[in-house]
C-alpha atoms as a PDB file:
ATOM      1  CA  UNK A   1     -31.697 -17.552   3.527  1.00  0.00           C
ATOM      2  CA  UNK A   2     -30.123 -13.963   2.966  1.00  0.00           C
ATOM      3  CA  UNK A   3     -29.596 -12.776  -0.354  1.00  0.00           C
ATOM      4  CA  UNK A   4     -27.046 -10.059  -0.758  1.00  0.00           C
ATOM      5  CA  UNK A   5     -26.621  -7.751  -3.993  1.00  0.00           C
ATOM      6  CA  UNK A   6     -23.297  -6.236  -4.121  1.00  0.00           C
ATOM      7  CA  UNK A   7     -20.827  -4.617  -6.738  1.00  0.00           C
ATOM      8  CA  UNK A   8     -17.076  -5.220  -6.157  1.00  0.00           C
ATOM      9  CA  UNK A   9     -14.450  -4.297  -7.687  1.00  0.00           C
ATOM     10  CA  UNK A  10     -10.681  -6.100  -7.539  1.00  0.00           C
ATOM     11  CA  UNK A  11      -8.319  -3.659  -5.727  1.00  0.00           C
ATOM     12  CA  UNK A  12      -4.258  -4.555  -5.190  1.00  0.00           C
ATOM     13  CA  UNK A  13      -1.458  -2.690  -3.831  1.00  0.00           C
ATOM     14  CA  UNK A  14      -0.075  -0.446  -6.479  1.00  0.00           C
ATOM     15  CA  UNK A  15       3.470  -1.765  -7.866  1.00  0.00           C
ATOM     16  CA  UNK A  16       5.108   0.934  -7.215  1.00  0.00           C
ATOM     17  CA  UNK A  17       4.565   2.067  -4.024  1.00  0.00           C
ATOM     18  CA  UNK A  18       4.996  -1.542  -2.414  1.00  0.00           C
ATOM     19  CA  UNK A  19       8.260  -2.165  -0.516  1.00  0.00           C
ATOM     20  CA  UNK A  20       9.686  -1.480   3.147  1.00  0.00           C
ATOM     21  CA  UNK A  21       9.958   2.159   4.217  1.00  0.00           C
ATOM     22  CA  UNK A  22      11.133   3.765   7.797  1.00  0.00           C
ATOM     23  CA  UNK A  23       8.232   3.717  10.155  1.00  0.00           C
ATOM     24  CA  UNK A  24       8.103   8.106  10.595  1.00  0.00           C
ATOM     25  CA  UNK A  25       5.040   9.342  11.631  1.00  0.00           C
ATOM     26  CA  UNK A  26       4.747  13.051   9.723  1.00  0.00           C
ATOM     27  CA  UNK A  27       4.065  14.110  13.662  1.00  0.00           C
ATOM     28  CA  UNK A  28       7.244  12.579  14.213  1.00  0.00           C
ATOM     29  CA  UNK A  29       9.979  14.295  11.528  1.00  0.00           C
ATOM     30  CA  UNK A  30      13.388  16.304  13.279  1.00  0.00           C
ATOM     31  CA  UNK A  31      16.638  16.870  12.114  1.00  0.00           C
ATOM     32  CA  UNK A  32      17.590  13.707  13.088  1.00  0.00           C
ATOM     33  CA  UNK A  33      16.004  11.673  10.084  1.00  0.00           C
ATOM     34  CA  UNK A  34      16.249  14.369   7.589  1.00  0.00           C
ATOM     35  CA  UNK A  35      17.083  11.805   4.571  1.00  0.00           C
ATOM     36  CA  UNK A  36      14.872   9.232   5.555  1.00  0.00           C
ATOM     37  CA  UNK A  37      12.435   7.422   2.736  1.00  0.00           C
ATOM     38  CA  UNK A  38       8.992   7.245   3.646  1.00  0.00           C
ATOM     39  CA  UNK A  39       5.400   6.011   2.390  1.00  0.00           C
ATOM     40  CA  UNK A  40       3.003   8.427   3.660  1.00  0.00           C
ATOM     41  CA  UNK A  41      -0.909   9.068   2.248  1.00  0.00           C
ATOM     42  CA  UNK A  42      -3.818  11.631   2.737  1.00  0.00           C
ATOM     43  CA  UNK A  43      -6.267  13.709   1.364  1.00  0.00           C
ATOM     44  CA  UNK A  44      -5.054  16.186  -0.964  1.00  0.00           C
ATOM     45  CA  UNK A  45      -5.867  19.678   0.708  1.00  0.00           C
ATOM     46  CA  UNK A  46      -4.005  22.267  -2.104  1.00  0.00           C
ATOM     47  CA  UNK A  47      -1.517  21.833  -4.923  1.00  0.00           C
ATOM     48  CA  UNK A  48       0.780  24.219  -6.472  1.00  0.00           C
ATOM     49  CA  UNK A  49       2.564  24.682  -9.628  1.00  0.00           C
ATOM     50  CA  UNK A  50       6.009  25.815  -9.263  1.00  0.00           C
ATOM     51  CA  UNK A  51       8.592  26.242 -12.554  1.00  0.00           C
ATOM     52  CA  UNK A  52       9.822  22.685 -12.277  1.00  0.00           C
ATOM     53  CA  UNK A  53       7.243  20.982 -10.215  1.00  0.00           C
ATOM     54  CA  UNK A  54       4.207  20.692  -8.018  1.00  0.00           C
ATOM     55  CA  UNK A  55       4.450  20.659  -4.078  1.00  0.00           C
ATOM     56  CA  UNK A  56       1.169  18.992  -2.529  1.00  0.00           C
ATOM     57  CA  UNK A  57      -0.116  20.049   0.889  1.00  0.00           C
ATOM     58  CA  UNK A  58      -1.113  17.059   2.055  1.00  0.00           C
ATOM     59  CA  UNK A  59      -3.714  15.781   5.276  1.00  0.00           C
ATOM     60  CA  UNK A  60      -2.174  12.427   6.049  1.00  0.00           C
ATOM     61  CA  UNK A  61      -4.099   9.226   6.768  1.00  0.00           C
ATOM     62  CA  UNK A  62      -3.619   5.918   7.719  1.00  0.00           C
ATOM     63  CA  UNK A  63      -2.797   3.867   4.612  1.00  0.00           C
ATOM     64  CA  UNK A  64      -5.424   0.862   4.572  1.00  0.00           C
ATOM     65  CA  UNK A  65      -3.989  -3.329   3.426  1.00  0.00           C
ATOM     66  CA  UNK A  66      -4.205  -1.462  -0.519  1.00  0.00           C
ATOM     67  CA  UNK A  67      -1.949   1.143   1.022  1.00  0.00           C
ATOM     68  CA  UNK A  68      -5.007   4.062   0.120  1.00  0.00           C
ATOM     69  CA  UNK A  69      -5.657   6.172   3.140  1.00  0.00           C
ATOM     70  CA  UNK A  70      -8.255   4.958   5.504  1.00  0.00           C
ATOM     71  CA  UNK A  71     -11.499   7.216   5.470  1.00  0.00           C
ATOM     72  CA  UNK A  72     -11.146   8.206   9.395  1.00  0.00           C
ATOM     73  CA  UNK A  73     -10.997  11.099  11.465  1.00  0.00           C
ATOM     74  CA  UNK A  74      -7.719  10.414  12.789  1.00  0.00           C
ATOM     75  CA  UNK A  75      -4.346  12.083  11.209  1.00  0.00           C
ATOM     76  CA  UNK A  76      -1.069  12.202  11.788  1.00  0.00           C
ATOM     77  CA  UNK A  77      -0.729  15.968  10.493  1.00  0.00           C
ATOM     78  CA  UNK A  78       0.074  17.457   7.564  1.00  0.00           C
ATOM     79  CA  UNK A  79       3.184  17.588   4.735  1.00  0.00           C
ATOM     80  CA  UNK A  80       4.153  18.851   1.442  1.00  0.00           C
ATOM     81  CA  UNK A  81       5.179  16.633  -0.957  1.00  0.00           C
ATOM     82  CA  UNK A  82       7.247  18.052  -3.876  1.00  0.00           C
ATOM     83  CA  UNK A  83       7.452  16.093  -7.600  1.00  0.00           C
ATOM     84  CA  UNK A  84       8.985  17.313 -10.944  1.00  0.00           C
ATOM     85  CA  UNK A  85       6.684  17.349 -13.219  1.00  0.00           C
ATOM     86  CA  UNK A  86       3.389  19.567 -13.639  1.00  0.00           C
ATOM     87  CA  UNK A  87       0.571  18.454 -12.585  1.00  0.00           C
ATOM     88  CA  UNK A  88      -3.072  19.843 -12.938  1.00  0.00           C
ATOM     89  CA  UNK A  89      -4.942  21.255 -10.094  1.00  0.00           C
ATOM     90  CA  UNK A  90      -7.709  20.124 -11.599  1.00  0.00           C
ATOM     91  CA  UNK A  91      -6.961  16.742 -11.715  1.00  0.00           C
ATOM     92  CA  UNK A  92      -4.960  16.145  -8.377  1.00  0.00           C
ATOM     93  CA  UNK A  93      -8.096  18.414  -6.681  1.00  0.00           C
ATOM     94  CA  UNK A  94      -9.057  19.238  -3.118  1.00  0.00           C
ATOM     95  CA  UNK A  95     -10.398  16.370  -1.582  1.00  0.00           C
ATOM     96  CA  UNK A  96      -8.438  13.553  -4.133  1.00  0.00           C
ATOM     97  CA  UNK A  97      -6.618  10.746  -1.803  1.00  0.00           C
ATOM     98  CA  UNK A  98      -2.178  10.358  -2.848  1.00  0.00           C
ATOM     99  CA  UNK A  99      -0.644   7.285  -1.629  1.00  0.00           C
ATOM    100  CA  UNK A 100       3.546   9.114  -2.067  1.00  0.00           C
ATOM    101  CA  UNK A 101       7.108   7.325  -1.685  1.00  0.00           C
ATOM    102  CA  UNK A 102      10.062   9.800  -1.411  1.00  0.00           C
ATOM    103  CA  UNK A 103      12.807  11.263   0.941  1.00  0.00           C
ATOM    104  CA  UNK A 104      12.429  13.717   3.812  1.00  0.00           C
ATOM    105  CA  UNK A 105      14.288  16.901   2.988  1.00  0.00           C
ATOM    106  CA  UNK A 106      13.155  19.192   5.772  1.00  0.00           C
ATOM    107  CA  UNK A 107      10.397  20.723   7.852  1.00  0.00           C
ATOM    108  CA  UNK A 108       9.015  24.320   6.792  1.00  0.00           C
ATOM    109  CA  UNK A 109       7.159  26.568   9.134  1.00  0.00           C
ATOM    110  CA  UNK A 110       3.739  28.128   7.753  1.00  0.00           C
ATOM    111  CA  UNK A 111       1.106  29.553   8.638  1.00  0.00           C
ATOM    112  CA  UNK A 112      -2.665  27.734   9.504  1.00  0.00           C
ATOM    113  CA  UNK A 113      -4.551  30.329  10.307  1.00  0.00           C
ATOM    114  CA  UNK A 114      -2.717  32.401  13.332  1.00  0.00           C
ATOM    115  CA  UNK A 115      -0.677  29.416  13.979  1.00  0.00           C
ATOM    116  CA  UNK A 116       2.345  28.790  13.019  1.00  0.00           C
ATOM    117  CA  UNK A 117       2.966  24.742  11.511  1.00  0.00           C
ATOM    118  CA  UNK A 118       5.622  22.880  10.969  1.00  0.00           C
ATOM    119  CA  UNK A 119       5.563  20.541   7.789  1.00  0.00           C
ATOM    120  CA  UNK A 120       7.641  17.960   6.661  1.00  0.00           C
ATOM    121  CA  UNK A 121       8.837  18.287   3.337  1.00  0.00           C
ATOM    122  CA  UNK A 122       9.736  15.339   0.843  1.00  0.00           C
ATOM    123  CA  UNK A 123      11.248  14.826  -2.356  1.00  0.00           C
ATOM    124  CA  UNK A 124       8.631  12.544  -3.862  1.00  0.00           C
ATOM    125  CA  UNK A 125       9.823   9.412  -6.041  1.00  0.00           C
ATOM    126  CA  UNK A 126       6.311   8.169  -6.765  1.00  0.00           C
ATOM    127  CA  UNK A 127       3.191   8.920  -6.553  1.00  0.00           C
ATOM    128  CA  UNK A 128      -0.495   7.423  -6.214  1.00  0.00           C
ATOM    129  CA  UNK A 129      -3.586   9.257  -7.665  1.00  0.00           C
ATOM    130  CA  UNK A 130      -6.266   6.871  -6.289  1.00  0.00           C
ATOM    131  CA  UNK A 131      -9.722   7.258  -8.305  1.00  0.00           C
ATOM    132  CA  UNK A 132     -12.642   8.753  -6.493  1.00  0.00           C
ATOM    133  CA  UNK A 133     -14.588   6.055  -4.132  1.00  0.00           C
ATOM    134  CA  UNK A 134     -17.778   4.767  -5.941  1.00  0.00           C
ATOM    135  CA  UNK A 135     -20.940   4.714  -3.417  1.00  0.00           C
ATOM    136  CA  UNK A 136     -22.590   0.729  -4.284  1.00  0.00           C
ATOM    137  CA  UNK A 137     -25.963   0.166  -2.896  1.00  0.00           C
ATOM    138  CA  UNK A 138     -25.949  -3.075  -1.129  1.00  0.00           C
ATOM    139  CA  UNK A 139     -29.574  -4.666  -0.845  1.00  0.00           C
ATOM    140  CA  UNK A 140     -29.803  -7.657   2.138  1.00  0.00           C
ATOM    141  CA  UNK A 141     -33.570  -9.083   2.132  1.00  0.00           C
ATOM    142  CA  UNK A 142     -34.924 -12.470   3.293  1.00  0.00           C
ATOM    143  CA  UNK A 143     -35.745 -14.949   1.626  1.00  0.00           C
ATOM    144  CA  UNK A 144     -38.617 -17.627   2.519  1.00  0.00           C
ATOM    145  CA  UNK A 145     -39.535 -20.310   0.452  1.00  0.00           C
ATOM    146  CA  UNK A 146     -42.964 -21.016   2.134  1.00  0.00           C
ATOM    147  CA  UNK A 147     -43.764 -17.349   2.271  1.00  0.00           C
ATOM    148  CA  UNK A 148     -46.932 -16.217   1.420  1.00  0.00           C
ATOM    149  CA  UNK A 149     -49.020 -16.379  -1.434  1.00  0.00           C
ATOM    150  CA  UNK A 150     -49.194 -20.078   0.071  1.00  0.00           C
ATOM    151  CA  UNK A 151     -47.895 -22.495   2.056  1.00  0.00           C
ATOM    152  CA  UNK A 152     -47.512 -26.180   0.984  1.00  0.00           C
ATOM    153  CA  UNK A 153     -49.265 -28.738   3.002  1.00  0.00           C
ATOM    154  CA  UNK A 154     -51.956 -26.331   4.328  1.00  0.00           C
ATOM    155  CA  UNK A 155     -55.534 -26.769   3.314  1.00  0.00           C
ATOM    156  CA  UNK A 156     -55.547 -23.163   3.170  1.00  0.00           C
ATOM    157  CA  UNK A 157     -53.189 -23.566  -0.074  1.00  0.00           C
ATOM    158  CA  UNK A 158     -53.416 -20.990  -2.977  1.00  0.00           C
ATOM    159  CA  UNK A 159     -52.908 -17.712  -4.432  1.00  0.00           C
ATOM    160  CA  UNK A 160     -54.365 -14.893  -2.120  1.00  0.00           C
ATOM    161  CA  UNK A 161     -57.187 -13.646  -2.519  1.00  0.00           C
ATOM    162  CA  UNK A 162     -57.976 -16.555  -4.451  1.00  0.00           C
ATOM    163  CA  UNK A 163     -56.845 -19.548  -1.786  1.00  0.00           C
ATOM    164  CA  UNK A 164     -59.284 -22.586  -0.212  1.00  0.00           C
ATOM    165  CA  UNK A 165     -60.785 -21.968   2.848  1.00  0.00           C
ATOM    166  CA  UNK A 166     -59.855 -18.529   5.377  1.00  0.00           C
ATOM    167  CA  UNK A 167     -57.429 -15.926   4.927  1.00  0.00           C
ATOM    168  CA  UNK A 168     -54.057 -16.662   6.236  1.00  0.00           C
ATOM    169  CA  UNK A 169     -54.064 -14.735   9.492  1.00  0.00           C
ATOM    170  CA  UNK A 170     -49.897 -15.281   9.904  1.00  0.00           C
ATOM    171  CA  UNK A 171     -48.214 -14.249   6.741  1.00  0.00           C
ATOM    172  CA  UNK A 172     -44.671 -13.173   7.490  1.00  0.00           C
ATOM    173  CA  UNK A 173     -43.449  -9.779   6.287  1.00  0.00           C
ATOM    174  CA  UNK A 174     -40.509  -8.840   4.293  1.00  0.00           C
ATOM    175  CA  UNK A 175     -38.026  -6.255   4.966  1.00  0.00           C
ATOM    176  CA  UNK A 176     -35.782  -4.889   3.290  1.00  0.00           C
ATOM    177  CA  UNK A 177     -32.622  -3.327   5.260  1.00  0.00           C
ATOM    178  CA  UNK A 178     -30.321  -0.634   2.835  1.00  0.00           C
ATOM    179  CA  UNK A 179     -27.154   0.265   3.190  1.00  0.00           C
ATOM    180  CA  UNK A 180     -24.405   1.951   1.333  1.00  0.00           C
ATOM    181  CA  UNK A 181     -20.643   0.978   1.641  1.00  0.00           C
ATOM    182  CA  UNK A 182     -17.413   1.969  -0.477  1.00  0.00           C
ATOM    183  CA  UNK A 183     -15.722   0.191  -3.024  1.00  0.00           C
ATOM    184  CA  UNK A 184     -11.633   0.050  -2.969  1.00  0.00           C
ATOM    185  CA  UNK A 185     -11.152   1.384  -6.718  1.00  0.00           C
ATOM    186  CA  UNK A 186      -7.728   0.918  -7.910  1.00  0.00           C
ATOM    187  CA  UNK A 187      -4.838   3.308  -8.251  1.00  0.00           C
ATOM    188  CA  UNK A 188      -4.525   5.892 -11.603  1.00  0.00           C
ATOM    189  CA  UNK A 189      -1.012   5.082 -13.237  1.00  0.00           C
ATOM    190  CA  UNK A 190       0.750   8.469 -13.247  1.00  0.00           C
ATOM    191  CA  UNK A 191       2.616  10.344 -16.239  1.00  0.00           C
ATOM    192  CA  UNK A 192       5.865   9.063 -16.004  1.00  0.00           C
ATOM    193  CA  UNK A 193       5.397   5.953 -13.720  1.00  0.00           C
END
């Protein structure tokens, strides 16, 4: 038998950011869908405050079954997503993961570096802030119900050292295996939402 110790936590798809959008990868964006309304996540890599709102530079991600970007290495490159509103750098940090609805307005060439990028801009409608992942220790042991001090039906029965007859020369071992896994916290409602 296999015992297994875990924390979860219930996770759904925030309300509003489910829907249908346009399948656009931000690799993807041209002239020629300029207009187009999109559901796109990542990793949050800098934010800035403008006099009517805050454009996000944005790493995207593959959006997992909750729509929160998948923690791989892959990406589809990056975009800026602009919202009215202010909204502290301190809050919506380097690092934090957006989940974003909005429309495509137009690509903008900056520089990464010496190279020169071309991001996709959108108008955003809504916006995700999902809460930092939680690390959960998850314990997996085995379980034996004749495992030593004694086994029943042996006439070597009895609490060690204090059993009948000669030390048990086959006691099984335990071991305990450790790992650490992620749990899918749920969405922050925004200001406004």
């Amino acid at each position: 038998m296999i015992a297994v110790l875990a924390v979860a936590a219930c996770a759904s798809v925030p309300e509003q950011i489910q829907g249908s959008y346009a399948e656009i990868s931000p690799a993807r964006v041209d002239p020629a869908v300029f207009g187009s309304t999109v559901r796109w996540g990542g990793t949050i890599i800098d934010a800035k405050n403008e006099e009517n709102s805050t454009c996000f530079e944005v790493l995207s991600r593959a959006l997992d079954k909750y729509l929160r970007p998948k923690l791989e290495d892959q990406t589809a490159g990056r975009f800026i997503a602009c919202k009215d509103g202010f909204f502290d750098p301190e809050v919506f940090a380097r690092g934090r993961e957006v989940t974003l609805t909005g429309r495509i307005r137009n690509v903008e060439v900056k520089q990464v570096d010496e190279f020169n990028y071309r991001y996709p801009v959108i108008d955003v409608d809504d916006l995700v802030l999902w809460e930092v992942r939680q690390e959960v220790l998850v314990i997996d042991y085995p379980y034996d119900p004749f495992y030593y001090p004694y086994y029943w039906g042996s006439p070597y029965w009895g609490y060690y050292p204090y059993h009948r007859g000669y030390p048990m020369m086959h006691r099984p071992s335990r071991s305990y295996g450790y790992k650490r896994t992620l749990r899918p916290d749920p969405a922050l409602v925004q200001p406004g939402d």
